[in-house]
C-alpha atoms as a PDB file:
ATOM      1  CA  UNK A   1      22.028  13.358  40.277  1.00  0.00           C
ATOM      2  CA  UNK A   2      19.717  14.384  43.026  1.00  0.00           C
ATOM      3  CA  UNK A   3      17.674  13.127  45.777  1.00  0.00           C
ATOM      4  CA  UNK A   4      14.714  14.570  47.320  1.00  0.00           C
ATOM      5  CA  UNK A   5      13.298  13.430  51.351  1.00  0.00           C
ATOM      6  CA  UNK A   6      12.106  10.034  49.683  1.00  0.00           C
ATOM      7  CA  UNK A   7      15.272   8.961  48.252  1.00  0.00           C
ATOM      8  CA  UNK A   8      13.925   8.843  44.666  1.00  0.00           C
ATOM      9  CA  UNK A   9      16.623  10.483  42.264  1.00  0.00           C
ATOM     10  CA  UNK A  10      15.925  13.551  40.761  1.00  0.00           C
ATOM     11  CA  UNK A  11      17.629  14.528  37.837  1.00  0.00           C
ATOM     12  CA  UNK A  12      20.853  17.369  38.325  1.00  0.00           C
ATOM     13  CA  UNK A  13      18.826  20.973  37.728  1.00  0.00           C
ATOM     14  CA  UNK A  14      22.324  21.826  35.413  1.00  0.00           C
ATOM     15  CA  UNK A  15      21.255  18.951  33.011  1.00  0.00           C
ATOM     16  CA  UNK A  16      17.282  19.716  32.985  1.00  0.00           C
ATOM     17  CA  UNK A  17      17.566  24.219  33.400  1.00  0.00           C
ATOM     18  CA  UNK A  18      14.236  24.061  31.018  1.00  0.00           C
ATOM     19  CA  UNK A  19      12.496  21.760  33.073  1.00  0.00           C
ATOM     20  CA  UNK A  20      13.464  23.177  36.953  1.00  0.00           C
ATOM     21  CA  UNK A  21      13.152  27.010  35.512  1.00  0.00           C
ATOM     22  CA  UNK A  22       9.254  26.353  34.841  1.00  0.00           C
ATOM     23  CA  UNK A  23       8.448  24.013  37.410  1.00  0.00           C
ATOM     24  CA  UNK A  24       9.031  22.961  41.073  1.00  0.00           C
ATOM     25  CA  UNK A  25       8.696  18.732  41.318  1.00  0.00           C
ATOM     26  CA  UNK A  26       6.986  17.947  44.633  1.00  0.00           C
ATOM     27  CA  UNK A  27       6.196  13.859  45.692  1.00  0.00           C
ATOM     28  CA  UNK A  28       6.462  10.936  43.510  1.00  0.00           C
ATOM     29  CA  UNK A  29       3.119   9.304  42.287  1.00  0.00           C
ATOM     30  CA  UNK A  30       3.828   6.623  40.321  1.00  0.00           C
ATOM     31  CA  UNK A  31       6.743   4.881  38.802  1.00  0.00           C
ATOM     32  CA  UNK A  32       7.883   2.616  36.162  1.00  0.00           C
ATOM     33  CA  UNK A  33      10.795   0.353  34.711  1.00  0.00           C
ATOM     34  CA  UNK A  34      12.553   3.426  33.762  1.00  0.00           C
ATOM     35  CA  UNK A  35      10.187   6.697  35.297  1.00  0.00           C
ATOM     36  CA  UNK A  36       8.855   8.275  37.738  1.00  0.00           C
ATOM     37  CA  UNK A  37       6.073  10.258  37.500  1.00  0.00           C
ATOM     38  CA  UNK A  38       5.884  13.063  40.589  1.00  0.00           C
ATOM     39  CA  UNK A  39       3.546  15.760  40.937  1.00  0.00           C
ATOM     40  CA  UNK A  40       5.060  19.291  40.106  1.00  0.00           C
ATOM     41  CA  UNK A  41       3.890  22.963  40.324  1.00  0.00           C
ATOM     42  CA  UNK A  42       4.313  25.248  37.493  1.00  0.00           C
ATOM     43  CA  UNK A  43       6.113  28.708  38.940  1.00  0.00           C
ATOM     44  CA  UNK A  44       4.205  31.312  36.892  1.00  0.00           C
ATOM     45  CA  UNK A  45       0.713  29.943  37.389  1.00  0.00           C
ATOM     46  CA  UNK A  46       1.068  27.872  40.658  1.00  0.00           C
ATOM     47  CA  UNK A  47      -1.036  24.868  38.387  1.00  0.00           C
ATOM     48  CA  UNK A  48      -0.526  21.586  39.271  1.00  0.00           C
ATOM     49  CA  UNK A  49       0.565  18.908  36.769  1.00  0.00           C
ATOM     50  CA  UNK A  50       1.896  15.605  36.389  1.00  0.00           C
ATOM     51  CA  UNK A  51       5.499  15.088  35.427  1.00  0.00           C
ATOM     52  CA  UNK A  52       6.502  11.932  33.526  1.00  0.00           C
ATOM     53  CA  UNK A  53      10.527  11.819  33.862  1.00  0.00           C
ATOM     54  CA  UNK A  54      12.105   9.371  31.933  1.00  0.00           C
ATOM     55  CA  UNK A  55      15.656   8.005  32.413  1.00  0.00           C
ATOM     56  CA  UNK A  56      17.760   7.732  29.307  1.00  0.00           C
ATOM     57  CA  UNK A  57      20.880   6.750  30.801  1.00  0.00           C
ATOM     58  CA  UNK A  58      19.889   3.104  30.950  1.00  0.00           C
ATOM     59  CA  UNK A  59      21.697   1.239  28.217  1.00  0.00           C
ATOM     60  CA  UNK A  60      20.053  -2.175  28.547  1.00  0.00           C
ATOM     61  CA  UNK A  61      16.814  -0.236  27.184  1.00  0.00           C
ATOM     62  CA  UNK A  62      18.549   1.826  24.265  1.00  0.00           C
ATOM     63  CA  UNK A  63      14.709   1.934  22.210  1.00  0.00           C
ATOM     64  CA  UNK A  64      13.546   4.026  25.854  1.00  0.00           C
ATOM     65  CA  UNK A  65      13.532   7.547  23.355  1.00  0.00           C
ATOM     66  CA  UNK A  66      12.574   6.194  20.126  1.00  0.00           C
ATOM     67  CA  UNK A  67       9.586   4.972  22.090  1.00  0.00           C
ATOM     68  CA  UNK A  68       8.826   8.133  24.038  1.00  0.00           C
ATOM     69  CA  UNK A  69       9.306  10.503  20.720  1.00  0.00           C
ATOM     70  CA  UNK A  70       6.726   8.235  19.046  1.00  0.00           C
ATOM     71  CA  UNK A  71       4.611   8.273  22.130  1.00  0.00           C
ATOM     72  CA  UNK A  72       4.292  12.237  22.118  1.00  0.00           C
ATOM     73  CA  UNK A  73       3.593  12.164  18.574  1.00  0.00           C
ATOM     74  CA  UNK A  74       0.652  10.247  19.207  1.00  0.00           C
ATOM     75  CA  UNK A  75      -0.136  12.556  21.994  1.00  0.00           C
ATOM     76  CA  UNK A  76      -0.415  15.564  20.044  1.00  0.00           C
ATOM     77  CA  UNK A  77      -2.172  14.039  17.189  1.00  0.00           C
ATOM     78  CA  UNK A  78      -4.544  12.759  19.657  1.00  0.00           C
ATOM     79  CA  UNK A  79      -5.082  16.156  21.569  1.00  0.00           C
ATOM     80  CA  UNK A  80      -7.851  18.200  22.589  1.00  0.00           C
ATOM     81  CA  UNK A  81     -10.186  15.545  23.618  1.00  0.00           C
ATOM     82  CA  UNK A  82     -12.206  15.363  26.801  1.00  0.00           C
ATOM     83  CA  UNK A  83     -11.060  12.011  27.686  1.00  0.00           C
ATOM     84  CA  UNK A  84      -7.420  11.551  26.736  1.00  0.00           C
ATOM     85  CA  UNK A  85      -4.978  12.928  28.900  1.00  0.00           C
ATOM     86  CA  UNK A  86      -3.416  16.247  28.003  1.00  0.00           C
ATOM     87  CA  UNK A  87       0.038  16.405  27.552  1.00  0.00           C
ATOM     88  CA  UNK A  88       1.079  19.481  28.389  1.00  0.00           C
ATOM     89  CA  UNK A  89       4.908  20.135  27.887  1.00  0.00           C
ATOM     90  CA  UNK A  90       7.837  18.543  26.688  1.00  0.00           C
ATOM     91  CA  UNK A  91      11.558  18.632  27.871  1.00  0.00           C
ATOM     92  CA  UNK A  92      14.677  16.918  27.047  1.00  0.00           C
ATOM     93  CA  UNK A  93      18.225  16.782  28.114  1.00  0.00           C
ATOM     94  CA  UNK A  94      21.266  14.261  27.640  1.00  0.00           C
ATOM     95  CA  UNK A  95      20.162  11.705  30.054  1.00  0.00           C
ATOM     96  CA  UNK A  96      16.109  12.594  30.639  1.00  0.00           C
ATOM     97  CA  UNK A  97      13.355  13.019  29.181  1.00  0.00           C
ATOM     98  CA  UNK A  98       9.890  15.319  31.054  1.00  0.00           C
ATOM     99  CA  UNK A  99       6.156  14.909  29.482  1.00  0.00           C
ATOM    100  CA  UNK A 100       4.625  17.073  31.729  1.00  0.00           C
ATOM    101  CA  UNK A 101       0.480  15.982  31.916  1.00  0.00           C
ATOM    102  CA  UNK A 102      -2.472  17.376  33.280  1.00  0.00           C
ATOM    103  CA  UNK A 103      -2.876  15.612  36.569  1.00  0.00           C
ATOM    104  CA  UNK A 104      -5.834  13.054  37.694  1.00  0.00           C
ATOM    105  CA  UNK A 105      -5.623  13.253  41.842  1.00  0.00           C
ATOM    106  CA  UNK A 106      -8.233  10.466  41.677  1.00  0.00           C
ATOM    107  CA  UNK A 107      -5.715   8.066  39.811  1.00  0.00           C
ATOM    108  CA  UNK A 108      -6.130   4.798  38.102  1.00  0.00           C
ATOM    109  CA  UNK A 109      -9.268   3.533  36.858  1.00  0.00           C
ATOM    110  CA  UNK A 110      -7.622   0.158  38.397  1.00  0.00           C
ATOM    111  CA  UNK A 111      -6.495   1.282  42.096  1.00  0.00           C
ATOM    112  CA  UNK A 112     -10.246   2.775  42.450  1.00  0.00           C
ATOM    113  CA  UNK A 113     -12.088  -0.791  41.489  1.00  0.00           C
ATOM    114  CA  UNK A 114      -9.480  -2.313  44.048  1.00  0.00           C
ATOM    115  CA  UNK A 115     -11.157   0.185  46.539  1.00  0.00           C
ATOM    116  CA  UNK A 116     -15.227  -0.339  45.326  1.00  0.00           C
ATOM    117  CA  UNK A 117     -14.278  -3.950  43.884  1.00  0.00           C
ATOM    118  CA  UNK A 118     -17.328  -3.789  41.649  1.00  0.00           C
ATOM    119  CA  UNK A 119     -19.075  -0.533  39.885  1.00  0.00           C
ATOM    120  CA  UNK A 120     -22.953  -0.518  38.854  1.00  0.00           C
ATOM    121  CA  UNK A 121     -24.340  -0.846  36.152  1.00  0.00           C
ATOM    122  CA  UNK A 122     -24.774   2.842  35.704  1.00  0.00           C
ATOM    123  CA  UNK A 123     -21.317   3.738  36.706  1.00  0.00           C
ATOM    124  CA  UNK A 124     -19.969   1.377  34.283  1.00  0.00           C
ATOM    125  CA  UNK A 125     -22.255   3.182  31.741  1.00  0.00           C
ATOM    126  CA  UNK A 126     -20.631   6.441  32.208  1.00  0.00           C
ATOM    127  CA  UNK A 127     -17.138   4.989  31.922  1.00  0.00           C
ATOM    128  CA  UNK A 128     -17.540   2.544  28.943  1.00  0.00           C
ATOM    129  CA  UNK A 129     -19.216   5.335  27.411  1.00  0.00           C
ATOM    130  CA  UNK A 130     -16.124   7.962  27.974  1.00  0.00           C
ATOM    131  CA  UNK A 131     -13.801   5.159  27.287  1.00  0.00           C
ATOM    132  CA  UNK A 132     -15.668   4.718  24.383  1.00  0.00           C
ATOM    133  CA  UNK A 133     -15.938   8.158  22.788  1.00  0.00           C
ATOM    134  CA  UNK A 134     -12.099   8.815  23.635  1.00  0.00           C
ATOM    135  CA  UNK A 135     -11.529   5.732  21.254  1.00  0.00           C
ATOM    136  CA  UNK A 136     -13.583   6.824  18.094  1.00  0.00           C
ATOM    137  CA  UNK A 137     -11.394   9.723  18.356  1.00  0.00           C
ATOM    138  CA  UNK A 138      -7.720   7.548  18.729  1.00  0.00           C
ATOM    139  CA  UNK A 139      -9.623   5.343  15.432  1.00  0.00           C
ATOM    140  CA  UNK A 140     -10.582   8.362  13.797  1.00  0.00           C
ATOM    141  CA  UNK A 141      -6.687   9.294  13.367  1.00  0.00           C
ATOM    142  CA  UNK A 142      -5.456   6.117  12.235  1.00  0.00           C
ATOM    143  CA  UNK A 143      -4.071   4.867  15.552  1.00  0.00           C
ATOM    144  CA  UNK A 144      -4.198   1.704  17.789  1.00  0.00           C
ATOM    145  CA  UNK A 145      -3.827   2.146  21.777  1.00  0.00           C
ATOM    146  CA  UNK A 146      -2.771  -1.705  21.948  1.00  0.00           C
ATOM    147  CA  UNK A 147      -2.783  -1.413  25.875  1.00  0.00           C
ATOM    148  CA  UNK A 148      -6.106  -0.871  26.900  1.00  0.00           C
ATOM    149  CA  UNK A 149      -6.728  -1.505  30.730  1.00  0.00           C
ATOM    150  CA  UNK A 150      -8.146   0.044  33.990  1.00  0.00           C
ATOM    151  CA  UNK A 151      -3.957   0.737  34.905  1.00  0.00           C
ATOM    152  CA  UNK A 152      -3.948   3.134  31.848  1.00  0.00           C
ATOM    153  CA  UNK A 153      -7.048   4.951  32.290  1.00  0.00           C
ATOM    154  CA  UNK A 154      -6.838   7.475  34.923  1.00  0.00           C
ATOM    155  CA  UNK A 155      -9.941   9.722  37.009  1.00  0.00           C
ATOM    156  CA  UNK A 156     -10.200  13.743  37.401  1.00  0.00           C
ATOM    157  CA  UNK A 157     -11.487  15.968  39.577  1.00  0.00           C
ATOM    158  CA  UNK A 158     -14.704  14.712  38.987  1.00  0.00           C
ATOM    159  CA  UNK A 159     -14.324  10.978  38.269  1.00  0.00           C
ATOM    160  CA  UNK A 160     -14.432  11.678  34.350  1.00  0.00           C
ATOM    161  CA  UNK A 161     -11.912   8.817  32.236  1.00  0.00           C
ATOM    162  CA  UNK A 162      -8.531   9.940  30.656  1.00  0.00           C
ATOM    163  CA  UNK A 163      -7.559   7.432  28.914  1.00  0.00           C
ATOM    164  CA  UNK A 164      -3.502   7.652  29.064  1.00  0.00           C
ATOM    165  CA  UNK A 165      -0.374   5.891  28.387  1.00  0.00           C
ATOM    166  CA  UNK A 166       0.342   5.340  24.241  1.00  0.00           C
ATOM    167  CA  UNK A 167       3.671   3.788  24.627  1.00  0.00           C
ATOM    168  CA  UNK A 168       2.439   0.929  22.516  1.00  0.00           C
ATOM    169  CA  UNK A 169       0.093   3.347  20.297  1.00  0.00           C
ATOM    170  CA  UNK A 170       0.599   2.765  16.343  1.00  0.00           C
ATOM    171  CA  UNK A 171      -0.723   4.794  13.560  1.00  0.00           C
ATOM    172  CA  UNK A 172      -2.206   2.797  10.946  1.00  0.00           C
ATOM    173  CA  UNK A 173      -2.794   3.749   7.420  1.00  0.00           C
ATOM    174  CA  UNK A 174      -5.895   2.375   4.939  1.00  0.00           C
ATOM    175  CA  UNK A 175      -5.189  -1.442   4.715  1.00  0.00           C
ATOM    176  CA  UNK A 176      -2.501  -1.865   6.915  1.00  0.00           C
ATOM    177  CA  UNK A 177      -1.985  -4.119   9.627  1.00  0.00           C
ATOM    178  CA  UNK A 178       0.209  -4.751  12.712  1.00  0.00           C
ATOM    179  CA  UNK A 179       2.518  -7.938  13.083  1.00  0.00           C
ATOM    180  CA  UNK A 180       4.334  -7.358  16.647  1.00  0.00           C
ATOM    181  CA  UNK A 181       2.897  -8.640  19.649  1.00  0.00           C
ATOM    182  CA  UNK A 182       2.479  -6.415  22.513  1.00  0.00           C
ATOM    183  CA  UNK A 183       0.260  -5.317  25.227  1.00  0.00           C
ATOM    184  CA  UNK A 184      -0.875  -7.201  28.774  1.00  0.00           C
ATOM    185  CA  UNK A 185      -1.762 -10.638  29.002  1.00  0.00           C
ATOM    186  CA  UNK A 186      -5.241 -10.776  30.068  1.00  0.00           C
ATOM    187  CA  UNK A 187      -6.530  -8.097  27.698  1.00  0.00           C
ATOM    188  CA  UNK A 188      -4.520  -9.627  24.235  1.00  0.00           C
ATOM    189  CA  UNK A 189      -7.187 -10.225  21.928  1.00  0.00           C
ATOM    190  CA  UNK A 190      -6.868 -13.693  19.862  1.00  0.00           C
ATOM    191  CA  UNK A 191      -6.070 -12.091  16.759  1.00  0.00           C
ATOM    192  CA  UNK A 192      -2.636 -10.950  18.495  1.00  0.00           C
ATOM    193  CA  UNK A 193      -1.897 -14.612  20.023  1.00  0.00           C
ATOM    194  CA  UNK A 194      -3.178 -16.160  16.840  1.00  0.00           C
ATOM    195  CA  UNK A 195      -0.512 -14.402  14.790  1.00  0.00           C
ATOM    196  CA  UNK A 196       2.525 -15.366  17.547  1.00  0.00           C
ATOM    197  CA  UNK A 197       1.591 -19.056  17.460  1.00  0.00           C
ATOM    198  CA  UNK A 198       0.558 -19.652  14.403  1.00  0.00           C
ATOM    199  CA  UNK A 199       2.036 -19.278  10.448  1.00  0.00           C
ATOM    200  CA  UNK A 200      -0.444 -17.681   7.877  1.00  0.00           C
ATOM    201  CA  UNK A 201      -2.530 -15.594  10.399  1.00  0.00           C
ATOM    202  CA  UNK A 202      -2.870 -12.027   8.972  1.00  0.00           C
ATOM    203  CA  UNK A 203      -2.171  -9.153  11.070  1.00  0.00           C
ATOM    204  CA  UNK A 204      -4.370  -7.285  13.272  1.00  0.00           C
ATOM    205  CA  UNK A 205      -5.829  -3.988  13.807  1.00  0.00           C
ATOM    206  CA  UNK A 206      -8.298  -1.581  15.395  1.00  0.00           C
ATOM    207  CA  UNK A 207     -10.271  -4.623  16.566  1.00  0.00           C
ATOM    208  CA  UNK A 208      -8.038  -5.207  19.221  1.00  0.00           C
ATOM    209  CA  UNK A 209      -8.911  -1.992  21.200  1.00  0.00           C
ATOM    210  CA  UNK A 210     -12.519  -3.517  21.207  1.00  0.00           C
ATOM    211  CA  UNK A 211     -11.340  -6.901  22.710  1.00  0.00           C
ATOM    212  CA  UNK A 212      -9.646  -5.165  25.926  1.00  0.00           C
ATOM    213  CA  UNK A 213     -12.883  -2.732  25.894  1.00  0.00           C
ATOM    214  CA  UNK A 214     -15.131  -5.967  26.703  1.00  0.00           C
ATOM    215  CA  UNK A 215     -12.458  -7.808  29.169  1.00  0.00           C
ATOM    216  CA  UNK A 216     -12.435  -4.170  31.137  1.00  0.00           C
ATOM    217  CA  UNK A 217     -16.362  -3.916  30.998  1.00  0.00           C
ATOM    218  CA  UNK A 218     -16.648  -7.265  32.225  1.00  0.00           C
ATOM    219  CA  UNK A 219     -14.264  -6.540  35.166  1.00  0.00           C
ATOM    220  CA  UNK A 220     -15.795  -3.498  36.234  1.00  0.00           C
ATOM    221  CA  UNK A 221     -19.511  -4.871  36.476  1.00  0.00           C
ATOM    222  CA  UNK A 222     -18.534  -8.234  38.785  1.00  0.00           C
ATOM    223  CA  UNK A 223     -14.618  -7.314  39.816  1.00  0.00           C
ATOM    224  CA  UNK A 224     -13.193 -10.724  38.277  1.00  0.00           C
ATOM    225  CA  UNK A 225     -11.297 -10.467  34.798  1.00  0.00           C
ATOM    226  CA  UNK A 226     -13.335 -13.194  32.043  1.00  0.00           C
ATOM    227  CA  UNK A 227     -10.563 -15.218  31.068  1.00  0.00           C
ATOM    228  CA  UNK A 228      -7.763 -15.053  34.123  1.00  0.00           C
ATOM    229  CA  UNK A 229      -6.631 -18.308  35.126  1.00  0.00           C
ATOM    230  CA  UNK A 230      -3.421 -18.624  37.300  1.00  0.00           C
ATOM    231  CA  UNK A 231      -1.839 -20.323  34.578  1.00  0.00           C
ATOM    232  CA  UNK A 232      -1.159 -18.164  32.295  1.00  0.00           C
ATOM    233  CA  UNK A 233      -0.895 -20.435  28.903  1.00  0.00           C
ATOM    234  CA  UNK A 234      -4.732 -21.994  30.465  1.00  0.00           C
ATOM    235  CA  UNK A 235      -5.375 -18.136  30.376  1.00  0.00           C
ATOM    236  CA  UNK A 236      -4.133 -17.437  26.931  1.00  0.00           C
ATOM    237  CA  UNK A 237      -5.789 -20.573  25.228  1.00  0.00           C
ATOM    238  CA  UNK A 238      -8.713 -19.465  27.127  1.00  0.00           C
ATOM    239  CA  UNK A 239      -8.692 -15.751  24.945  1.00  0.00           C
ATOM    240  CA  UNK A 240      -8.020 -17.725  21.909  1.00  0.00           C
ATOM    241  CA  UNK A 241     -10.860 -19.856  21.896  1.00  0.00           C
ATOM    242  CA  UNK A 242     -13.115 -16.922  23.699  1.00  0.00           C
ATOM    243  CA  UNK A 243     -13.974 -18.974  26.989  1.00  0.00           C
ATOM    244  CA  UNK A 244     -15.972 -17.246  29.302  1.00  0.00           C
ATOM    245  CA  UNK A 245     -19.260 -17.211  31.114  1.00  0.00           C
ATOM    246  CA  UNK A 246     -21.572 -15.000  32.845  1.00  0.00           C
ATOM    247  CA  UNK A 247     -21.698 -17.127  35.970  1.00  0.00           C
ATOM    248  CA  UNK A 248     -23.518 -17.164  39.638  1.00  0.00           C
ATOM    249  CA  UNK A 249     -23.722 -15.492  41.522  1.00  0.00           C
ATOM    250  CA  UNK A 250     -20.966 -12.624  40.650  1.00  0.00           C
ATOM    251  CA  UNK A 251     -23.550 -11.990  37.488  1.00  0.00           C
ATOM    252  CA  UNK A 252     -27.103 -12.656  39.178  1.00  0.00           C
ATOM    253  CA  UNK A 253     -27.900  -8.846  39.614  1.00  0.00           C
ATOM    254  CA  UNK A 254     -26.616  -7.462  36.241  1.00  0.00           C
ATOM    255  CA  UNK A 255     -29.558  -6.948  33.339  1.00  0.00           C
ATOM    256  CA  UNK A 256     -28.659  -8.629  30.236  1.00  0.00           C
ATOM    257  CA  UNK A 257     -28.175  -5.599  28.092  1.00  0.00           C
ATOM    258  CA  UNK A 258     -24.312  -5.021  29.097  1.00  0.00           C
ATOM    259  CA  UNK A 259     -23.886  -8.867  28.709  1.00  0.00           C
ATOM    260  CA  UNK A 260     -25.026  -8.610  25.024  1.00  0.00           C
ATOM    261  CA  UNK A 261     -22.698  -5.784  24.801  1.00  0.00           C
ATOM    262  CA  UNK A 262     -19.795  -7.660  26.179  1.00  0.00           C
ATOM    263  CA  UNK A 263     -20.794 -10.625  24.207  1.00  0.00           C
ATOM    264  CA  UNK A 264     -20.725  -8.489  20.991  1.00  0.00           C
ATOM    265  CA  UNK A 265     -17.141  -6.819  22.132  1.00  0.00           C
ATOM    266  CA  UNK A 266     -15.382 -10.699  22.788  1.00  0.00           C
ATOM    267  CA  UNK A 267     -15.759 -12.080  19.594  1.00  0.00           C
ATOM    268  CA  UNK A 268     -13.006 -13.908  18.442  1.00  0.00           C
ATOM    269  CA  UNK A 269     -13.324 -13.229  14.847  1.00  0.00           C
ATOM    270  CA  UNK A 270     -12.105  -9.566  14.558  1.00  0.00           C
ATOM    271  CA  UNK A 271     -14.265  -9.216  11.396  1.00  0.00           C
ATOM    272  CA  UNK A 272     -17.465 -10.117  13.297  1.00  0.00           C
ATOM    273  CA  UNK A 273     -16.268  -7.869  16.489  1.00  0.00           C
ATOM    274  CA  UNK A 274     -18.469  -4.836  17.239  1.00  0.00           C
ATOM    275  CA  UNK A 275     -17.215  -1.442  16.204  1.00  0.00           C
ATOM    276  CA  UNK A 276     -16.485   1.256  18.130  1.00  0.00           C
ATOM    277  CA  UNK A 277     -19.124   3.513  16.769  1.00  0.00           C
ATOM    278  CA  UNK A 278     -21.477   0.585  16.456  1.00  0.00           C
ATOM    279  CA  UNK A 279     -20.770   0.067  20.764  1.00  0.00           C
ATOM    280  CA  UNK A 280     -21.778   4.215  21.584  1.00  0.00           C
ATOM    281  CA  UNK A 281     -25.280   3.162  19.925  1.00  0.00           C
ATOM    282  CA  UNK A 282     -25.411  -0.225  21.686  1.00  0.00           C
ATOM    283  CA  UNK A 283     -28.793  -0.063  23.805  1.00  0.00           C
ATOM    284  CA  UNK A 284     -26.830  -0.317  27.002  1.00  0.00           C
ATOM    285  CA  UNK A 285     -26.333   3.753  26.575  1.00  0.00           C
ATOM    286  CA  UNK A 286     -30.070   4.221  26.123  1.00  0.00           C
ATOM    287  CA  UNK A 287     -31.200   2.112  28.728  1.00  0.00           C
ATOM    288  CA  UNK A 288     -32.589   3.310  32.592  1.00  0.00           C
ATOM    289  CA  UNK A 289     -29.744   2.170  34.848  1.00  0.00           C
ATOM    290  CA  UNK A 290     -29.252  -1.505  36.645  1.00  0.00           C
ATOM    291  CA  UNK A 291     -28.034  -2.315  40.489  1.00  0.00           C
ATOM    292  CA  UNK A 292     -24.693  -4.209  41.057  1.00  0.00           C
ATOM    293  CA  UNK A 293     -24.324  -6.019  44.390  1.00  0.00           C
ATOM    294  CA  UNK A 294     -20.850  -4.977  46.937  1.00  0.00           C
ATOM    295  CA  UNK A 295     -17.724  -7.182  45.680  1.00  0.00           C
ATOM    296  CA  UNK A 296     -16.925 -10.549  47.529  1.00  0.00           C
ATOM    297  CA  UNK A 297     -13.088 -10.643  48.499  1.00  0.00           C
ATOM    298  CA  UNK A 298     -12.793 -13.545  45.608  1.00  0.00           C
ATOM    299  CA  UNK A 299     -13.259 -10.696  43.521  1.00  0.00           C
ATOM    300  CA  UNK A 300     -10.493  -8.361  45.611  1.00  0.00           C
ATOM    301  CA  UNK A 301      -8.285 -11.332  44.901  1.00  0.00           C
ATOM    302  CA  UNK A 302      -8.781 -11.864  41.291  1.00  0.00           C
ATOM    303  CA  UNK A 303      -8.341  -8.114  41.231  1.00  0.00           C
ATOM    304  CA  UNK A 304      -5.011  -8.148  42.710  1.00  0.00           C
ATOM    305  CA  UNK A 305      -4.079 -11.171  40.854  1.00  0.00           C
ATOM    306  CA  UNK A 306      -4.398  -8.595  37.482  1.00  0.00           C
ATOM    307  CA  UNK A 307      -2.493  -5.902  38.879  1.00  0.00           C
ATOM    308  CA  UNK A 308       0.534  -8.366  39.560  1.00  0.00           C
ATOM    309  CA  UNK A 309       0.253  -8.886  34.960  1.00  0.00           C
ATOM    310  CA  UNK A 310       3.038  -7.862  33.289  1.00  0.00           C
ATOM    311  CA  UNK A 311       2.997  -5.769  29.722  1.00  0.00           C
ATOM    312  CA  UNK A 312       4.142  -7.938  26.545  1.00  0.00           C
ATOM    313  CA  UNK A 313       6.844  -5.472  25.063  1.00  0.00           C
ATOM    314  CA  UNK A 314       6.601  -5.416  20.999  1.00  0.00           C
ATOM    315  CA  UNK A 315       7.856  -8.409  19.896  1.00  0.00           C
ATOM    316  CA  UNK A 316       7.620 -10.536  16.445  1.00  0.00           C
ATOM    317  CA  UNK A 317       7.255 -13.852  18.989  1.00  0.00           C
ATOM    318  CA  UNK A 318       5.116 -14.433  21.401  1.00  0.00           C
ATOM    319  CA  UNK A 319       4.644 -13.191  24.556  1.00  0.00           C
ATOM    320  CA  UNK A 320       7.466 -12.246  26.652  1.00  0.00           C
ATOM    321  CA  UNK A 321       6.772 -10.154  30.155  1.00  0.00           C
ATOM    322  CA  UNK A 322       8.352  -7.221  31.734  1.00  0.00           C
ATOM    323  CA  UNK A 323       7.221  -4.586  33.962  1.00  0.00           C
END
């Protein structure tokens, strides 16, 4: 192993030649239970790109490559769309794994709300609409995202969505339906905590993507999350039954058409749930733009409060946390 001016391990260049003959790594951007994600330099063209690397060498996590082989999979069915991220190369060695991405300088969705705390009505608009269109294109192969939130939906150049991160992604074919639960806690939709508490609930699908749609369009608009309570089995009871309100005065300035839109996205019957193509022609997209007011520091703490969530790895019980 090696270690760089930060003291973040890099991987030996005699176990990753492929990776370290095409590209220089520079600083780390991000990391995760098992990655780190740096900014890197490709030699021949002097582009910049994200690299995910991936440790394999952790044995307490042996499913760590299943899950990234599936996760490329989806990203190359996936590819070619505006706003999903591009994955741009792959390399593997004994004890790492690269997935080398197009890189976002502006970031998370999530760390640029903590900065504006709320976004207007006709910032949202472009977003939701991005988000969206990137998601009739993940439904129209078949697949699920399962983690949709601001964390996993990242800015470019020019502020346009990529919606990233399919670790929990699962293809679906005609009729089938999903069992495990998985995902983050405050975007589950009831369908998914139905099925962990209950016997006889039938599994869940597309629908779910939908849910987390309307629990990140309601936090963008007023910078508080609909059903976050510090408790977190008040929270989840709270998603179950669908228990939220457009209160004052967080909700005084925004026009009711993205409230009927969020209404129509957190339904807790997934057969009565808006669809994805039925949301692009929602009259929120066709509308002259609204006026949201500067976020109150309740809302920077509820906002922080989110961030601190932990994902729900797949599991056939309910939910269990980890980073």
């Amino acid at each position: 192993m090696a270690k760089d001016d930060e003291s973040d391990v890099l991987p030996d260049r005699d176990a990753a030649k492929g990776f370290y003959a095409k590209y220089e790594p520079k600083e780390v951007l991000g990391r995760g239970g098992c990655s780190v994600v740096r900014r890197c330099i490709e030699k021949e063209t002097g582009q910049e790109y994200a690299a995910k690397i991936i440790d394999l060498s952790d044995s307490s996590d042996e499913g760590v490559y299943e899950a990234t082989k599936r996760e490329i999979e989806v990203l190359r069915m996936v590819a070619g769309h505006s706003y999903i991220i591009e994955l741009h190369d792959v390399f593997e060695s004994s004890t790492f794994m690269f997935l080398v991405f197009e890189l976002c300088m502006h970031g998370e969705l999530f760390d640029h709300l903590t900065t504006v705390v709320t976004l207007s009505e006709k910032k949202t608009k472009l977003i939701m609409r991005q988000l969206f269109e990137a998601l009739a294109h993940v439904h129209g192969k078949g697949i699920v995202h399962r983690d949709l939130k601001p964390e996993n939906i990242l800015l470019d150049d020019d502020y346009n969505v990529k919606l990233t991160d399919f670790g929990f992604a699962k293809v679906l074919l005609p009729g089938e339906s999903l069992t495990d639960v998985c995902g983050t806690p405050g975007y589950l939709a009831p369908e998914v905590l139905q099925f962990a508490m209950y016997e006889d609930i039938p599994g869940y699908t597309h629908a779910v993507d939908l849910w987390a749609c309307g629990v990140i369009m309601y936090t963008l608009l007023v910078g508080c999350p609909p059903f976050w309570h510090r408790k977190q089995m008040v929270m989840l009871r709270n998603i179950m039954e669908g228990k939220y309100s457009f209160l004052s005065p967080e909700w005084d300035d925004i026009t009711d058409t993205p409230k009927d839109l969020i209404s129509k996205l957190l339904v807790v019957d997934p057969t009565k749930r808006i669809t994805v193509q039925e949301a692009l022609t929602h009259d929120f997209f066709q509308i002259m733009d609204g006026y949201s007011q500067p976020g109150s520091a309740r809302q920077m703490k509820f906002l922080n409060m989110l961030k601190k969530m932990k994902k729900v790895r797949p599991s056939k019980e309910g939910p269990s946390t980890s980073s």
